[in-house]
C-alpha atoms as a PDB file:
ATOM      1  CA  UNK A   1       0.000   0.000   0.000  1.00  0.00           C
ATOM      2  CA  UNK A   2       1.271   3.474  -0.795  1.00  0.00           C
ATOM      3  CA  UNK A   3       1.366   6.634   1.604  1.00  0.00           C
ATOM      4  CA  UNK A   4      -1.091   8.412  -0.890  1.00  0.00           C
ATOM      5  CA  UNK A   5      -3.583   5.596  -0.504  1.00  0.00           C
ATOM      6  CA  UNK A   6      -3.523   5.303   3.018  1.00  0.00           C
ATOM      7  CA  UNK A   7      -4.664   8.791   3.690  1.00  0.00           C
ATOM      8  CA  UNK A   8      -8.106   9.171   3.633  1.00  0.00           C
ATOM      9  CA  UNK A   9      -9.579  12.218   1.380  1.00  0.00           C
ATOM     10  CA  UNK A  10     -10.933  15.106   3.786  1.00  0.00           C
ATOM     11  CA  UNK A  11     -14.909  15.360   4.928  1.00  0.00           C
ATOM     12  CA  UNK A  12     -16.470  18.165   2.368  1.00  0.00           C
ATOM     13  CA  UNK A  13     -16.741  21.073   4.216  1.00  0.00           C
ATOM     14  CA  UNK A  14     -20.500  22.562   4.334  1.00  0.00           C
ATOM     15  CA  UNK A  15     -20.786  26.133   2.916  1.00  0.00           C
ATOM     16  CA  UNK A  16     -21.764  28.517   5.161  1.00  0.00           C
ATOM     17  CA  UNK A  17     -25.297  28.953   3.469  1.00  0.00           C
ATOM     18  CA  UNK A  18     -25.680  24.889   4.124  1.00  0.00           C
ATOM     19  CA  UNK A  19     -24.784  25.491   8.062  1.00  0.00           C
ATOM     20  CA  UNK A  20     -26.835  28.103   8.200  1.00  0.00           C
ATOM     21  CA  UNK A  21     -29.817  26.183   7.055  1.00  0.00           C
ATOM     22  CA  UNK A  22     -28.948  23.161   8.708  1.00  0.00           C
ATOM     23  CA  UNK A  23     -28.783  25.063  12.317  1.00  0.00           C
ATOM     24  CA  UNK A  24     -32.266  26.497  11.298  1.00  0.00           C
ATOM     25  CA  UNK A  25     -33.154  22.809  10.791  1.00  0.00           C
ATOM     26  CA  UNK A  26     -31.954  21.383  13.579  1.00  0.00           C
ATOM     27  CA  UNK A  27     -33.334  24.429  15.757  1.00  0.00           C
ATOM     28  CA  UNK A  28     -36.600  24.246  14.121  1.00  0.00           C
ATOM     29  CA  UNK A  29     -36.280  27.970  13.244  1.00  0.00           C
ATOM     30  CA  UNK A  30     -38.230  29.840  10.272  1.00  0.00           C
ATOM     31  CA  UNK A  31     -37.446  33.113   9.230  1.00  0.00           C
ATOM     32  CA  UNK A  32     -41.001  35.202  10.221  1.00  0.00           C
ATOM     33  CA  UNK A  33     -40.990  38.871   9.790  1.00  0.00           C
ATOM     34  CA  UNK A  34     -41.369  40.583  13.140  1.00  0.00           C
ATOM     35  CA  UNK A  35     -43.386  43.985  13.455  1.00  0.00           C
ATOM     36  CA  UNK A  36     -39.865  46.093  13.656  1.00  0.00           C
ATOM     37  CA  UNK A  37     -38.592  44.667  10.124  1.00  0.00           C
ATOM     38  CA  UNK A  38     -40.660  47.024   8.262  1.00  0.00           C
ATOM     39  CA  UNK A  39     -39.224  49.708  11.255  1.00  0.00           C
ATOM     40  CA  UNK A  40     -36.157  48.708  10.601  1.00  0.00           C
ATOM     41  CA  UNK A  41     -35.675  49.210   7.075  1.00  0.00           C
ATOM     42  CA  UNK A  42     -37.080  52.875   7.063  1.00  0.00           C
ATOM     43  CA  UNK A  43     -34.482  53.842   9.476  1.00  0.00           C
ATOM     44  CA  UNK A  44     -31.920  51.770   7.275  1.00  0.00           C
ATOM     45  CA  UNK A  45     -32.952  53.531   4.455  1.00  0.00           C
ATOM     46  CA  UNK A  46     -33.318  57.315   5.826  1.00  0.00           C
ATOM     47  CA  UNK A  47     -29.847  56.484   7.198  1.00  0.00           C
ATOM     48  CA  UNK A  48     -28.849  56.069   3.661  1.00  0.00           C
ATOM     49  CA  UNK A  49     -28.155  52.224   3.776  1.00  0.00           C
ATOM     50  CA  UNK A  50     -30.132  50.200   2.071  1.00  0.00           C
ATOM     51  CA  UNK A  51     -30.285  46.451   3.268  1.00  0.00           C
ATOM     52  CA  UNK A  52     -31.838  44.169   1.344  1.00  0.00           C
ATOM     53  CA  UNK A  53     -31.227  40.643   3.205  1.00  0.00           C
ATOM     54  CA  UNK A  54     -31.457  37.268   1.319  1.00  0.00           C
ATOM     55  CA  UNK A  55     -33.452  34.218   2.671  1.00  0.00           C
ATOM     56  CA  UNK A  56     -30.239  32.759   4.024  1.00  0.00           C
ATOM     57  CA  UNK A  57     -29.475  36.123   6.206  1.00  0.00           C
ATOM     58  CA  UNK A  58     -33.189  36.049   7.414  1.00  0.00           C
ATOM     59  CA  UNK A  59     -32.477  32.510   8.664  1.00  0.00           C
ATOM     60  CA  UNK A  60     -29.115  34.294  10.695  1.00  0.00           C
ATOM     61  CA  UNK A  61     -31.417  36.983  11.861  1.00  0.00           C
ATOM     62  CA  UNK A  62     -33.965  34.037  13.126  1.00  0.00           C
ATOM     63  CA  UNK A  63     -31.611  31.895  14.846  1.00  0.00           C
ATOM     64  CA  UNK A  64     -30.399  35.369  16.567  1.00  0.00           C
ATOM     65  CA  UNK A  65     -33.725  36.044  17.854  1.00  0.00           C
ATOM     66  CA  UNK A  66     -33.884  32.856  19.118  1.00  0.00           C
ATOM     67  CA  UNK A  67     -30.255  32.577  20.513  1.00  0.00           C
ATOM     68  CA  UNK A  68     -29.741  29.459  18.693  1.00  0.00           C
ATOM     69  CA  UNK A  69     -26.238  30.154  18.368  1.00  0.00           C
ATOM     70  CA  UNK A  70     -23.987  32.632  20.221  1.00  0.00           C
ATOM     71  CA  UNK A  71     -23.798  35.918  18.795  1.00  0.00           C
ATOM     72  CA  UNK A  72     -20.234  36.065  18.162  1.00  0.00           C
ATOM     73  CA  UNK A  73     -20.695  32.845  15.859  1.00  0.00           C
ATOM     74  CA  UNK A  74     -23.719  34.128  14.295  1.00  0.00           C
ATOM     75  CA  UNK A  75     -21.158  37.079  12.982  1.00  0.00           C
ATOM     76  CA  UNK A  76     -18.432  34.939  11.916  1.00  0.00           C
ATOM     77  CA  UNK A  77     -21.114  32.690  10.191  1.00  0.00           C
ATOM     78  CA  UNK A  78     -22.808  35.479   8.176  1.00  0.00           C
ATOM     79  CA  UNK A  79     -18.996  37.336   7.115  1.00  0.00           C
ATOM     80  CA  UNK A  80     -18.237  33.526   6.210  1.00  0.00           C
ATOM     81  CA  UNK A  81     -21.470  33.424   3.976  1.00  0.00           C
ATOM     82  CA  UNK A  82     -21.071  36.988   1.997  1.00  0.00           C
ATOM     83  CA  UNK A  83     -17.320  35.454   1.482  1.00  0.00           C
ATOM     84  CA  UNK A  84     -18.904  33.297  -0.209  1.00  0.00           C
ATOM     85  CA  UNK A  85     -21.589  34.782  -1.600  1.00  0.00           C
ATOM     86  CA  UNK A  86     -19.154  37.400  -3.067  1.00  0.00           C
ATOM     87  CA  UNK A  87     -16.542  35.188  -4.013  1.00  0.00           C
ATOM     88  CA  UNK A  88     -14.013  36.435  -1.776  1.00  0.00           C
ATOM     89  CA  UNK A  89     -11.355  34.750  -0.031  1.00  0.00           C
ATOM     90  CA  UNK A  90     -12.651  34.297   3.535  1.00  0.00           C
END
């Protein structure tokens, strides 16, 4: 047997998109727009930034609400995702 065959080829890494709707999964959590969204936005807006968040960022903002996951992960998890999103190096 050679070295080369002996190592064993590495798990496939999730994106972060996948993790993020697999913690929804497991958690049970569905994105549901609060009363505040709509709040929210108009301030974004008048502030001059417009946000316009994707279904998988809704599911981040959902599992926040629910402190599913901690918030310094939920961070790291949604810089991971526009990484990604954006094709950049992460």
């Amino acid at each position: 047997m050679t070295a080369q065959a002996a190592v064993r080829p590495e798990a496939e890494v999730m994106t972060a998109r996948d993790t993020i709707r697999d913690l929804a999964r497991r958690h049970g959590i569905r994105y549901e727009r609060a009363g505040l969204d709509d709040w929210a936005e108009a301030v974004s807006r008048v502030a001059g930034d417009d946000v316009n968040l994707d279904e998988t960022e809704w599911l981040l903002v959902a599992l926040g609400r629910a402190e599913a996951i901690p918030d310094i992960e939920n961070t790291l998890l949604h810089a991971r995702y526009l990484a990604e999103r954006d094709g950049l190096d992460a």
